[in-house]
C-alpha atoms as a PDB file:
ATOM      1  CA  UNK A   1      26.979  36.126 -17.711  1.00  0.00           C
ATOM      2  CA  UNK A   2      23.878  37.617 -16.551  1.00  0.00           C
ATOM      3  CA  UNK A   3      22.920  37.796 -12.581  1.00  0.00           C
ATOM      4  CA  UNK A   4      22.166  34.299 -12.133  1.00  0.00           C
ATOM      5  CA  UNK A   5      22.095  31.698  -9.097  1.00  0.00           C
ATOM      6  CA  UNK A   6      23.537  28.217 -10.064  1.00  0.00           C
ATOM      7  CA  UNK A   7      23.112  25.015  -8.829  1.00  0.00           C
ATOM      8  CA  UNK A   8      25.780  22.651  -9.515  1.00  0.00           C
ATOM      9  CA  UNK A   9      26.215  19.406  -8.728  1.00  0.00           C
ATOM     10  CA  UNK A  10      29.948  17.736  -8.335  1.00  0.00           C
ATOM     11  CA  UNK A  11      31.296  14.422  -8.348  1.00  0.00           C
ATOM     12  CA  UNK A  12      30.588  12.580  -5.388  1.00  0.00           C
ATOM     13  CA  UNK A  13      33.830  10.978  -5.765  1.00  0.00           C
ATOM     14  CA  UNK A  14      35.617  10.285  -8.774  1.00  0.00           C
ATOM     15  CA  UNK A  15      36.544  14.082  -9.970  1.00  0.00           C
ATOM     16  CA  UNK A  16      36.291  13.289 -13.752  1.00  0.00           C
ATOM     17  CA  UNK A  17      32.307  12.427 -13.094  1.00  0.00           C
ATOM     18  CA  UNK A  18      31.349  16.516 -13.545  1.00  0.00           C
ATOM     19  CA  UNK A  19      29.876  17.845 -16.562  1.00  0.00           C
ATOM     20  CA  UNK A  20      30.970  19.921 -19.556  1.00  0.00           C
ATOM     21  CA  UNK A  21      28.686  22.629 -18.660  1.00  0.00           C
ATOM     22  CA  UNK A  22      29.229  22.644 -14.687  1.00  0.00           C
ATOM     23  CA  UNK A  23      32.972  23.064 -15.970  1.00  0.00           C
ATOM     24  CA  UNK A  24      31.816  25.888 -17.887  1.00  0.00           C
ATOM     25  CA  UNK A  25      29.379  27.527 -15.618  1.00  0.00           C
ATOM     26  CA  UNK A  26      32.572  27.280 -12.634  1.00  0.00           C
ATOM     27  CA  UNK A  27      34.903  29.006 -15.282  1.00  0.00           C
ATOM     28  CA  UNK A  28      32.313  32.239 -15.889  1.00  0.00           C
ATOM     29  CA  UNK A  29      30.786  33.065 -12.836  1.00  0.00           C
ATOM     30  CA  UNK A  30      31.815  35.705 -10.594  1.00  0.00           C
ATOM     31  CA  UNK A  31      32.032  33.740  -7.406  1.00  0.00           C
ATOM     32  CA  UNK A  32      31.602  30.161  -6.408  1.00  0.00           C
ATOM     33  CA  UNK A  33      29.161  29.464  -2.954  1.00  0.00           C
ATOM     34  CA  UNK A  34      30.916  26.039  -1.461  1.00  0.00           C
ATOM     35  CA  UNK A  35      30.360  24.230   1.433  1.00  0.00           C
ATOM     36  CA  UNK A  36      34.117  23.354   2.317  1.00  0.00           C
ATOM     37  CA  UNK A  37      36.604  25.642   0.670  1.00  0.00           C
ATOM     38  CA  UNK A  38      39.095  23.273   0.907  1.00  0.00           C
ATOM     39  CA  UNK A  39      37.233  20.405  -1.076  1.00  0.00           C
ATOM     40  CA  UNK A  40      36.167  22.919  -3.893  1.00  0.00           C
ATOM     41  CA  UNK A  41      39.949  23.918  -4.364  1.00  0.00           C
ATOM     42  CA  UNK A  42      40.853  20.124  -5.486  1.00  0.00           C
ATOM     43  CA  UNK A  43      37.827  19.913  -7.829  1.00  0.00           C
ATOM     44  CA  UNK A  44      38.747  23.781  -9.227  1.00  0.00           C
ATOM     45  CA  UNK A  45      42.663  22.688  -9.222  1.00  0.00           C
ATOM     46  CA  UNK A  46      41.946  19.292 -11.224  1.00  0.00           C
ATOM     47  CA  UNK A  47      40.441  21.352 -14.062  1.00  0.00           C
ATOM     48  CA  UNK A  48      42.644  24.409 -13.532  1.00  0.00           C
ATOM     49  CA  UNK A  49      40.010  27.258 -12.703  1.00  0.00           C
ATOM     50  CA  UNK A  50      40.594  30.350 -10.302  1.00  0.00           C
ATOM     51  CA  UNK A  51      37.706  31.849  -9.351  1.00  0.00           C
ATOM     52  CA  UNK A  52      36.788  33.571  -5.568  1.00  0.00           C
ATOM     53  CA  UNK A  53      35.323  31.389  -3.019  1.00  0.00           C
ATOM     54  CA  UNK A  54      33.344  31.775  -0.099  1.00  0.00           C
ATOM     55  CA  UNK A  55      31.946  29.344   2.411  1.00  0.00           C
ATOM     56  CA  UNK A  56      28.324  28.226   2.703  1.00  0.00           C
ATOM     57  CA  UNK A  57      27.294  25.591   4.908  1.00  0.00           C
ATOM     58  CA  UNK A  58      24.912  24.507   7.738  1.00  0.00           C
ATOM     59  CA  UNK A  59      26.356  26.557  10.324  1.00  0.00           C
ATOM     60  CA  UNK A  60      26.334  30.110   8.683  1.00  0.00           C
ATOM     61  CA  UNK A  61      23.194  29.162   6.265  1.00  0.00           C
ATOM     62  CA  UNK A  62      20.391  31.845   7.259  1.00  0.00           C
ATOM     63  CA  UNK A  63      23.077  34.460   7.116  1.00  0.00           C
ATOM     64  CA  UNK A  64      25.528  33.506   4.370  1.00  0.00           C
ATOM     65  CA  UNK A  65      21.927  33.626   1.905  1.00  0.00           C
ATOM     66  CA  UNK A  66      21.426  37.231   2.652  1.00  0.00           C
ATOM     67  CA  UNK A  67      25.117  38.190   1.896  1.00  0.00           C
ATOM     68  CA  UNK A  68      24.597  35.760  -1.606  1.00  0.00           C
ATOM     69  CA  UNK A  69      21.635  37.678  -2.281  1.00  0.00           C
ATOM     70  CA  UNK A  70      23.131  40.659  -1.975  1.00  0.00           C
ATOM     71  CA  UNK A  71      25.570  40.222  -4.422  1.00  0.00           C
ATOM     72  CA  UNK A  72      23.359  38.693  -6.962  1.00  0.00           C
ATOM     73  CA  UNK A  73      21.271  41.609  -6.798  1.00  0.00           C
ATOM     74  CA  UNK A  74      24.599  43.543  -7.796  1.00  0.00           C
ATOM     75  CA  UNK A  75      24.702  42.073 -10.955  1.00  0.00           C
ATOM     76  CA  UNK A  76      26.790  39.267  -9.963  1.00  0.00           C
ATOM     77  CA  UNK A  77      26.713  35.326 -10.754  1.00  0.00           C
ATOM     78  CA  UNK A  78      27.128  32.825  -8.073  1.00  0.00           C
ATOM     79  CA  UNK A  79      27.677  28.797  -8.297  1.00  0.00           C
ATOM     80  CA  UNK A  80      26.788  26.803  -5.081  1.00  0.00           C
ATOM     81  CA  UNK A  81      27.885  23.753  -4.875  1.00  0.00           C
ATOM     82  CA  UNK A  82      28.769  21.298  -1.965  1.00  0.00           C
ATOM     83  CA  UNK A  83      31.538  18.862  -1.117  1.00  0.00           C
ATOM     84  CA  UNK A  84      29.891  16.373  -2.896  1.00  0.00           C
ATOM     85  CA  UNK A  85      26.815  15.566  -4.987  1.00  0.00           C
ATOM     86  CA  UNK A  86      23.890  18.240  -5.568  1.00  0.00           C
ATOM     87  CA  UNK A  87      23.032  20.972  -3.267  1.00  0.00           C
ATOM     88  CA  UNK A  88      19.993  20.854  -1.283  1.00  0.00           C
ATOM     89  CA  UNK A  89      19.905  17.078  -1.549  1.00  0.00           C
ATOM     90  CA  UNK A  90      20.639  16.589   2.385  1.00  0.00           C
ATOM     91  CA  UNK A  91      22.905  19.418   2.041  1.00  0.00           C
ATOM     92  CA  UNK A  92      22.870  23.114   2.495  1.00  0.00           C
ATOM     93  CA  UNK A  93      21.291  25.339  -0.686  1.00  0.00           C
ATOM     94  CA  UNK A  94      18.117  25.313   0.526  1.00  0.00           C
ATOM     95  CA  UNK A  95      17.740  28.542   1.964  1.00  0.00           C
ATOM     96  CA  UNK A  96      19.394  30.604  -0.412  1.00  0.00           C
ATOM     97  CA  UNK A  97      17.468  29.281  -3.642  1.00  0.00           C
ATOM     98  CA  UNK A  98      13.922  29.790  -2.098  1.00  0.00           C
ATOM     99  CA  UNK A  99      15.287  33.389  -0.952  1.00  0.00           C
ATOM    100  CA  UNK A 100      16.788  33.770  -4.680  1.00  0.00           C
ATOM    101  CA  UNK A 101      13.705  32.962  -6.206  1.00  0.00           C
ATOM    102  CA  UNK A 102      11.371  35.331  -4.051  1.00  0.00           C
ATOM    103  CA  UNK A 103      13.698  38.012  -5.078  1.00  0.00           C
ATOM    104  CA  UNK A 104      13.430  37.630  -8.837  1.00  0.00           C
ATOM    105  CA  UNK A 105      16.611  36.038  -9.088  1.00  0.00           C
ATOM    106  CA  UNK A 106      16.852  33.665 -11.693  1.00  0.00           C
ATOM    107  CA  UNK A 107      18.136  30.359 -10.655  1.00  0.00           C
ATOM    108  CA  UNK A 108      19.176  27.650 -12.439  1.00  0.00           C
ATOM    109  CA  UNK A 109      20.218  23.657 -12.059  1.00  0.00           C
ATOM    110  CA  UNK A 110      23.647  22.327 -13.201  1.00  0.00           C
ATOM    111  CA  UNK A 111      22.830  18.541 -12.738  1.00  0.00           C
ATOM    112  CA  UNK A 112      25.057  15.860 -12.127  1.00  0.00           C
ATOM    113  CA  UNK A 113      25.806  13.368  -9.404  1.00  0.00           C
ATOM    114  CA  UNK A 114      23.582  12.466  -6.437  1.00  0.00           C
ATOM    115  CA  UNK A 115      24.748   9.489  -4.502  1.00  0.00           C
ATOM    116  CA  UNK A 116      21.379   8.684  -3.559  1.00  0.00           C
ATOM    117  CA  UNK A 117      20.200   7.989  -6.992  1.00  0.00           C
ATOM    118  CA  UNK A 118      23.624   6.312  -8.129  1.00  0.00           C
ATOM    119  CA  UNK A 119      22.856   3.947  -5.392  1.00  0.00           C
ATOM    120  CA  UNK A 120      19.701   3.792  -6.425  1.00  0.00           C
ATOM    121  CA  UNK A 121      20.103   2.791  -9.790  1.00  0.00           C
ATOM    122  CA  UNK A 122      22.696  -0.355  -8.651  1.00  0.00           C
ATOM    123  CA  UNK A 123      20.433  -1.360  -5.996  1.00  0.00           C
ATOM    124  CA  UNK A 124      18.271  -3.748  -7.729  1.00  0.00           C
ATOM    125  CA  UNK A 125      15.571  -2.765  -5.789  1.00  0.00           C
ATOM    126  CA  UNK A 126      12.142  -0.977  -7.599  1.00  0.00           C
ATOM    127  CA  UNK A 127      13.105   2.329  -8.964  1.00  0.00           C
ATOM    128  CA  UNK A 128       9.739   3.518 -10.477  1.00  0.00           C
ATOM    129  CA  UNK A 129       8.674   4.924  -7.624  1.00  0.00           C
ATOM    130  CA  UNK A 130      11.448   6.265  -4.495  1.00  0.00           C
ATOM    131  CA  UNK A 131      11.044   8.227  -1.370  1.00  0.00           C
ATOM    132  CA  UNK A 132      14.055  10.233  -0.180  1.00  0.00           C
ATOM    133  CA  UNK A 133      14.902  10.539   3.478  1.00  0.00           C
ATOM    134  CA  UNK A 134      18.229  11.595   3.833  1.00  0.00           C
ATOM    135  CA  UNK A 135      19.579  10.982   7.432  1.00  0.00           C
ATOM    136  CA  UNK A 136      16.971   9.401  10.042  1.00  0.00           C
ATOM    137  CA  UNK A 137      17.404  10.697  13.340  1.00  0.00           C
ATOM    138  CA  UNK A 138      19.736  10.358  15.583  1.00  0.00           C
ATOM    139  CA  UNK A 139      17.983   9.711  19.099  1.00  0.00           C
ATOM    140  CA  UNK A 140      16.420   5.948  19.168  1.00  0.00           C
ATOM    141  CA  UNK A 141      13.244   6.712  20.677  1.00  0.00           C
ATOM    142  CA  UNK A 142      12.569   9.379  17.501  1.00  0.00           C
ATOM    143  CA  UNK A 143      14.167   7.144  15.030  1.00  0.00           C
ATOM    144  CA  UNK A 144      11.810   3.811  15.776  1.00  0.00           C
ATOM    145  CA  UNK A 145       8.423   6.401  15.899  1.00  0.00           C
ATOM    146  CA  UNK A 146      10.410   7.642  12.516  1.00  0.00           C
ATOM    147  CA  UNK A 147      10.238   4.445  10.964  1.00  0.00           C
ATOM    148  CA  UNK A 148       6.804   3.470  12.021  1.00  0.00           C
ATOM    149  CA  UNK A 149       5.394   6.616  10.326  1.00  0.00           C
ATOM    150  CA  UNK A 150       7.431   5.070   7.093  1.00  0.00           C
ATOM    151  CA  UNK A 151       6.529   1.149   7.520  1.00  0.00           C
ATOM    152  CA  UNK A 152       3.991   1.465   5.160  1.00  0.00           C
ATOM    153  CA  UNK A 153       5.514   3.359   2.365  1.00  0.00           C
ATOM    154  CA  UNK A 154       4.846   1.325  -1.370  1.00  0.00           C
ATOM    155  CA  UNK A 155       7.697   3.185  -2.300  1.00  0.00           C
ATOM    156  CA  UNK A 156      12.013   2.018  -2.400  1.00  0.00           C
ATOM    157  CA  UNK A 157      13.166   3.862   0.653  1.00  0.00           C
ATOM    158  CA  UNK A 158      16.761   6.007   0.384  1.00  0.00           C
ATOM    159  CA  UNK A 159      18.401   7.048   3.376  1.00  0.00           C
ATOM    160  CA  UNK A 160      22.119   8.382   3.982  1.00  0.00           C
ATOM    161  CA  UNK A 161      23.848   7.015   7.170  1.00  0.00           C
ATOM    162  CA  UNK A 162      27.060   7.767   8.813  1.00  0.00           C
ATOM    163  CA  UNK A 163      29.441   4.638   9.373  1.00  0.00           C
ATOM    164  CA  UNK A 164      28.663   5.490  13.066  1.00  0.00           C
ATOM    165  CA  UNK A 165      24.907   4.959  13.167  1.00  0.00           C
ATOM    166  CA  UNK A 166      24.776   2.841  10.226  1.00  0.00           C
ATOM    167  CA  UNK A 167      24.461  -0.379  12.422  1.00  0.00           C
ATOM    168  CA  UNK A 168      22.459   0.541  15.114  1.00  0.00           C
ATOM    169  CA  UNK A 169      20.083   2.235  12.323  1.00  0.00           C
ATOM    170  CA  UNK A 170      20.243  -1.310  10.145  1.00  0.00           C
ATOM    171  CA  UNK A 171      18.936  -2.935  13.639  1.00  0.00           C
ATOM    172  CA  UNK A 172      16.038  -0.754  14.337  1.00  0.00           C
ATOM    173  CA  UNK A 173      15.165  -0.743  10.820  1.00  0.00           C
ATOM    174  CA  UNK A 174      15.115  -4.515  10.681  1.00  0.00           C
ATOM    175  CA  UNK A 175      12.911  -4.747  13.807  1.00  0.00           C
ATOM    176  CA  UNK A 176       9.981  -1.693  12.817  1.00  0.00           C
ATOM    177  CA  UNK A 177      10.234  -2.996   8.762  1.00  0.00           C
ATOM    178  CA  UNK A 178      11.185  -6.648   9.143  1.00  0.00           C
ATOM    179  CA  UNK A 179      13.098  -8.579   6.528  1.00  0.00           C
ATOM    180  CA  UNK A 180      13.259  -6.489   3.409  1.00  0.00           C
ATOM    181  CA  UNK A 181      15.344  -6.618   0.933  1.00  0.00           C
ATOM    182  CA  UNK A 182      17.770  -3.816   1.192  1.00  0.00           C
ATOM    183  CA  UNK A 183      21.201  -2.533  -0.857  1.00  0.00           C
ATOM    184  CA  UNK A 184      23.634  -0.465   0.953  1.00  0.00           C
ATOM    185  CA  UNK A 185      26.567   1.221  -0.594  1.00  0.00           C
ATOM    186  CA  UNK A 186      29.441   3.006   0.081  1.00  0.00           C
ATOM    187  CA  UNK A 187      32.345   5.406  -1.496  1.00  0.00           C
ATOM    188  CA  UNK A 188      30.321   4.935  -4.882  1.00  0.00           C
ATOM    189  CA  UNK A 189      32.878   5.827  -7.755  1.00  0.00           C
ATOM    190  CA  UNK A 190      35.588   5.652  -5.478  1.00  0.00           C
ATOM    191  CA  UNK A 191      38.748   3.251  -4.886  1.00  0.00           C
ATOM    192  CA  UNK A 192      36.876   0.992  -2.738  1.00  0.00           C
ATOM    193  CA  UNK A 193      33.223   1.722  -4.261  1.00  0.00           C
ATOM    194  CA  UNK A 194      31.034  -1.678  -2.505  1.00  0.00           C
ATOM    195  CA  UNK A 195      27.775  -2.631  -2.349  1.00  0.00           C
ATOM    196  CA  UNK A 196      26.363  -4.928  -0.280  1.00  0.00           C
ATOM    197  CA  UNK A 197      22.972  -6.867  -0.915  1.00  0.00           C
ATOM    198  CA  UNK A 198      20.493  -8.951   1.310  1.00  0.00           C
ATOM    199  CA  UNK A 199      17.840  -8.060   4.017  1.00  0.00           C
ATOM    200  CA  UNK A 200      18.423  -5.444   6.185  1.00  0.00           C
ATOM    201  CA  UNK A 201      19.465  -8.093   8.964  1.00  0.00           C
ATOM    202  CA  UNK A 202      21.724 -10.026   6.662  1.00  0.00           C
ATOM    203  CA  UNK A 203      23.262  -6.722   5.788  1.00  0.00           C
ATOM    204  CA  UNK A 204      23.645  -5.370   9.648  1.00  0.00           C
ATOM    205  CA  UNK A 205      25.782  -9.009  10.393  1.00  0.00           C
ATOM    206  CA  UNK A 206      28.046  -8.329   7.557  1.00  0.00           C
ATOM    207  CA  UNK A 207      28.516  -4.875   8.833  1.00  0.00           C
ATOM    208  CA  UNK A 208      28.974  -6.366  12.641  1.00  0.00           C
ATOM    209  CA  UNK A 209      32.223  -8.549  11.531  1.00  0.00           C
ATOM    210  CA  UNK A 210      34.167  -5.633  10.725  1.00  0.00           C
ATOM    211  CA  UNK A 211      37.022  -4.047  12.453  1.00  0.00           C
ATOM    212  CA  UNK A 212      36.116  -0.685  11.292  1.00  0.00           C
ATOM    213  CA  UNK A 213      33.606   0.679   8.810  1.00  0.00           C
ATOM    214  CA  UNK A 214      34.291   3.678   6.411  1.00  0.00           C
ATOM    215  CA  UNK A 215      32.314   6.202   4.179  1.00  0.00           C
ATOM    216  CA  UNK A 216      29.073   7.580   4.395  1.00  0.00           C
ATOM    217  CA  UNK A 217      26.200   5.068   3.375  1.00  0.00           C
ATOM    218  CA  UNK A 218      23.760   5.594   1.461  1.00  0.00           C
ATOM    219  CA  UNK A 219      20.546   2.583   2.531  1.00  0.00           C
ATOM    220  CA  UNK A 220      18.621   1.925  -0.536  1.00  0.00           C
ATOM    221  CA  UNK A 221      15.170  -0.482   1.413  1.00  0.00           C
ATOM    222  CA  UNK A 222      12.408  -2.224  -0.586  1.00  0.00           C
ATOM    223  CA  UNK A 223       8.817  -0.506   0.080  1.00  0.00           C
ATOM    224  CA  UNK A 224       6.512  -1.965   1.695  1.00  0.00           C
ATOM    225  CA  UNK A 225       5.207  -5.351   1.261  1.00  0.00           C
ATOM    226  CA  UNK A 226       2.408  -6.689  -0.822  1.00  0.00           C
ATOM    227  CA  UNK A 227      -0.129  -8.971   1.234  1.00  0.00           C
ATOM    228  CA  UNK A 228       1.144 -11.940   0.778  1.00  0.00           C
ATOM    229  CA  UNK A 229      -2.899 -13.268  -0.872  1.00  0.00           C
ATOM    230  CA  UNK A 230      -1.876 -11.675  -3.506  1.00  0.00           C
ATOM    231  CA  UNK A 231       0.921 -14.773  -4.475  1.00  0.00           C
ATOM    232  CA  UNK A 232      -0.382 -17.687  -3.788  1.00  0.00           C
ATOM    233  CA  UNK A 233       1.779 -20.736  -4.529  1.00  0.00           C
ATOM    234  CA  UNK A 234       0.676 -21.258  -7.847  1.00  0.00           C
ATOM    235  CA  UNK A 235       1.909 -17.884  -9.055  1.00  0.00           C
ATOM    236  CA  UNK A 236       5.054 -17.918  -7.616  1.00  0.00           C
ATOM    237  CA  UNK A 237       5.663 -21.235  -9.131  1.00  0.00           C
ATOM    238  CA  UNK A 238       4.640 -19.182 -12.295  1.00  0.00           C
ATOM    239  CA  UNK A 239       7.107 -16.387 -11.899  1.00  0.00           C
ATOM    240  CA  UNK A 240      10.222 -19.010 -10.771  1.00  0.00           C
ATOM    241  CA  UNK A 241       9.634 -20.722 -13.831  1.00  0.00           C
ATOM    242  CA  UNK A 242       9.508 -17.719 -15.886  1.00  0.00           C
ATOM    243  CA  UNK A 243      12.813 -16.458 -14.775  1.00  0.00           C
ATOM    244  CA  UNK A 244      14.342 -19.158 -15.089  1.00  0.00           C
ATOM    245  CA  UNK A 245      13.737 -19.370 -18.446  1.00  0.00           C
ATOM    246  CA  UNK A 246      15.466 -15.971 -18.847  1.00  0.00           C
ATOM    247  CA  UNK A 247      18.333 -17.151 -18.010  1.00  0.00           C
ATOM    248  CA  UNK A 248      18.331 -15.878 -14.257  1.00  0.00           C
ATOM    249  CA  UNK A 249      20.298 -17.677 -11.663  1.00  0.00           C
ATOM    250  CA  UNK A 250      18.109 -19.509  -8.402  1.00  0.00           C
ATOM    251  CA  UNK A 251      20.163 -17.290  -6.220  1.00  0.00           C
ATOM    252  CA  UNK A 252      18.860 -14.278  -8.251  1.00  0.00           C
ATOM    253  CA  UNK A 253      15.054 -15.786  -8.691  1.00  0.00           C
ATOM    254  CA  UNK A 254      14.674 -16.507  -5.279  1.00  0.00           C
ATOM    255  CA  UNK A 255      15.809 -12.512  -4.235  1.00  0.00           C
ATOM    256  CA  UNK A 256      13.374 -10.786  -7.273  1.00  0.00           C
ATOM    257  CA  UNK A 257      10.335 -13.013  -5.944  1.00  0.00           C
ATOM    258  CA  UNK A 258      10.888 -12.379  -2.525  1.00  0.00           C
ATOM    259  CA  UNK A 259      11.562  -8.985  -3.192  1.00  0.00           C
ATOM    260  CA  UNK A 260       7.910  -8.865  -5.022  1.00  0.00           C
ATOM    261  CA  UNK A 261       6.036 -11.332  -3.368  1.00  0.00           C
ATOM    262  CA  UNK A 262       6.482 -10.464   0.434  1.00  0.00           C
ATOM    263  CA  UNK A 263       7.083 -14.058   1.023  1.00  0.00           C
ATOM    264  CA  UNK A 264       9.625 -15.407   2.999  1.00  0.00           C
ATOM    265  CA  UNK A 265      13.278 -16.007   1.576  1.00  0.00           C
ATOM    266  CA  UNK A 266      13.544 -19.336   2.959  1.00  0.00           C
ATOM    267  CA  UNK A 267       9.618 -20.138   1.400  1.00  0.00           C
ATOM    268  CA  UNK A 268      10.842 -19.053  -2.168  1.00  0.00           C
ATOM    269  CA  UNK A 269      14.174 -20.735  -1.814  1.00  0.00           C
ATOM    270  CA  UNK A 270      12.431 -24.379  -1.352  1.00  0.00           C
ATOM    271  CA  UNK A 271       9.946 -23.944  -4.105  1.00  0.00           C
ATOM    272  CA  UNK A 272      13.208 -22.922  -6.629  1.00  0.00           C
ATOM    273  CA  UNK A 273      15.305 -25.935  -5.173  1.00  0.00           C
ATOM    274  CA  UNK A 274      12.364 -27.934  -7.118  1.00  0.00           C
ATOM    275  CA  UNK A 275      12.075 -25.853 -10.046  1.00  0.00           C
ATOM    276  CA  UNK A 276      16.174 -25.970 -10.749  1.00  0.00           C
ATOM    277  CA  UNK A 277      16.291 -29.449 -10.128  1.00  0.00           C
END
């Protein structure tokens, strides 16, 4: 294997969702860049590889990429990886790719899992056009001028979330963006994998009736909304009917055309109590 940087992405849960060829590309290379040594030994265990590890994360970035460098310029191939997902995504690998690729090192992409785009694609929110944000900040006073700067984004909005923050983020979200449709999920592939569905307040008052909330989230929020000229009553009646002729539930109606119109829930909801009968 020549000297090569790779980036491979691991399961963000469930340890049998990794490719053939990450498998492969762990097995050959000369050492393996991870972000917690101890998570990469269960992964490497499960599928019985030994290889030499060395620790690469946020706090030793900007010098742990020189030291990688160095060895790849030896002749040597490195994976990075993370605990979970694919590197760079809201993770560390940033650093050490763009000062790879200055170099002349060739470096290459392993895909695989990215929570962010698993919850994505169960979120039944518009995928053909995303923004990324990974974790909004932490301070209020940044996060609500944050979230102005985003409130008119036409683009599905994906943020992570700590179980921490995650409810004091839903409420500030709920009162710069207003009722959107939003999905939030948690420990995706995992034991108790859940995903919860609704605006972002509805979602924030499930969250509230907990005892305790687990996992990091990943916030999956419908762009912004269309003017609401654009639907007038007789084209909404147009679109109820249509989907119910697909077979779609009312519950399910009434959440796509709010989700497209920009009208209120509780607007939709009357006009499909007369549709369904």
């Amino acid at each position: 294997m020549s000297s090569n940087l790779y980036i491979v992405s691991t399961p963000i849960g469930n340890l049998e969702d990794i490719t053939l060829r990450a498998l492969d590309i762990l097995k050959q290379v000369d050492l393996i860049a991870c972000e917690d040594t101890r998570t990469t030994k269960k992964l490497l265990s499960r599928y019985q590889i030994q290889k030499p590890l060395t620790s690469y994360h946020e706090h030793n970035e900007i010098e742990k990429a020189k030291e990688l460098l160095s060895t790849l310029q030896e002749g040597k191939s490195i994976a990075l990886v993370t605990d979970a997902g694919t590197p760079g995504v809201s993770d560390p690998g940033f650093r050490i790719v763009k000062l790879a690729s200055e170099s002349g090192v060739r470096v290459l992409s392993v895909p695989g899992p990215s929570a962010a785009i698993a919850a994505l694609s169960i979120s039944g929110l518009p995928t053909s056009g995303f923004a990324f944000f990974g974790f909004p900040p932490r301070q209020k006073k940044r996060l609500l001028e944050y979230l102005k700067r985003l409130k008119d984004y036409p683009e599905t909005l994906i943020f992570y979330e700590s179980p921490r923050r995650v409810i004091k983020t839903l409420e500030a979200m709920s009162e710069i963006l207003g009722e959107r449709n939003a999905s939030l999920s948690r420990e995706i592939t995992k034991m108790y994998e859940e995903t919860l569905r609704g605006t972002l307040l509805e979602i924030k008052e499930i969250l509230q009736s907990r005892e305790s909330l687990k996992g990091e989230f990943t916030l999956i929020i419908q762009g912004a909304l269309r003017e609401k000229k654009e639907f007038d009553s007789e084209t909404i009646d147009s679109l109820l009917l249509y989907l119910k002729k697909e077979g779609l539930s009312l519950k399910d109606a009434v959440k796509q055309v709010t989700a497209d119109s920009g009208v209120s829930k509780s607007k939709i909801y009357k006009k499909a109590l007369q549709i369904w009968g």
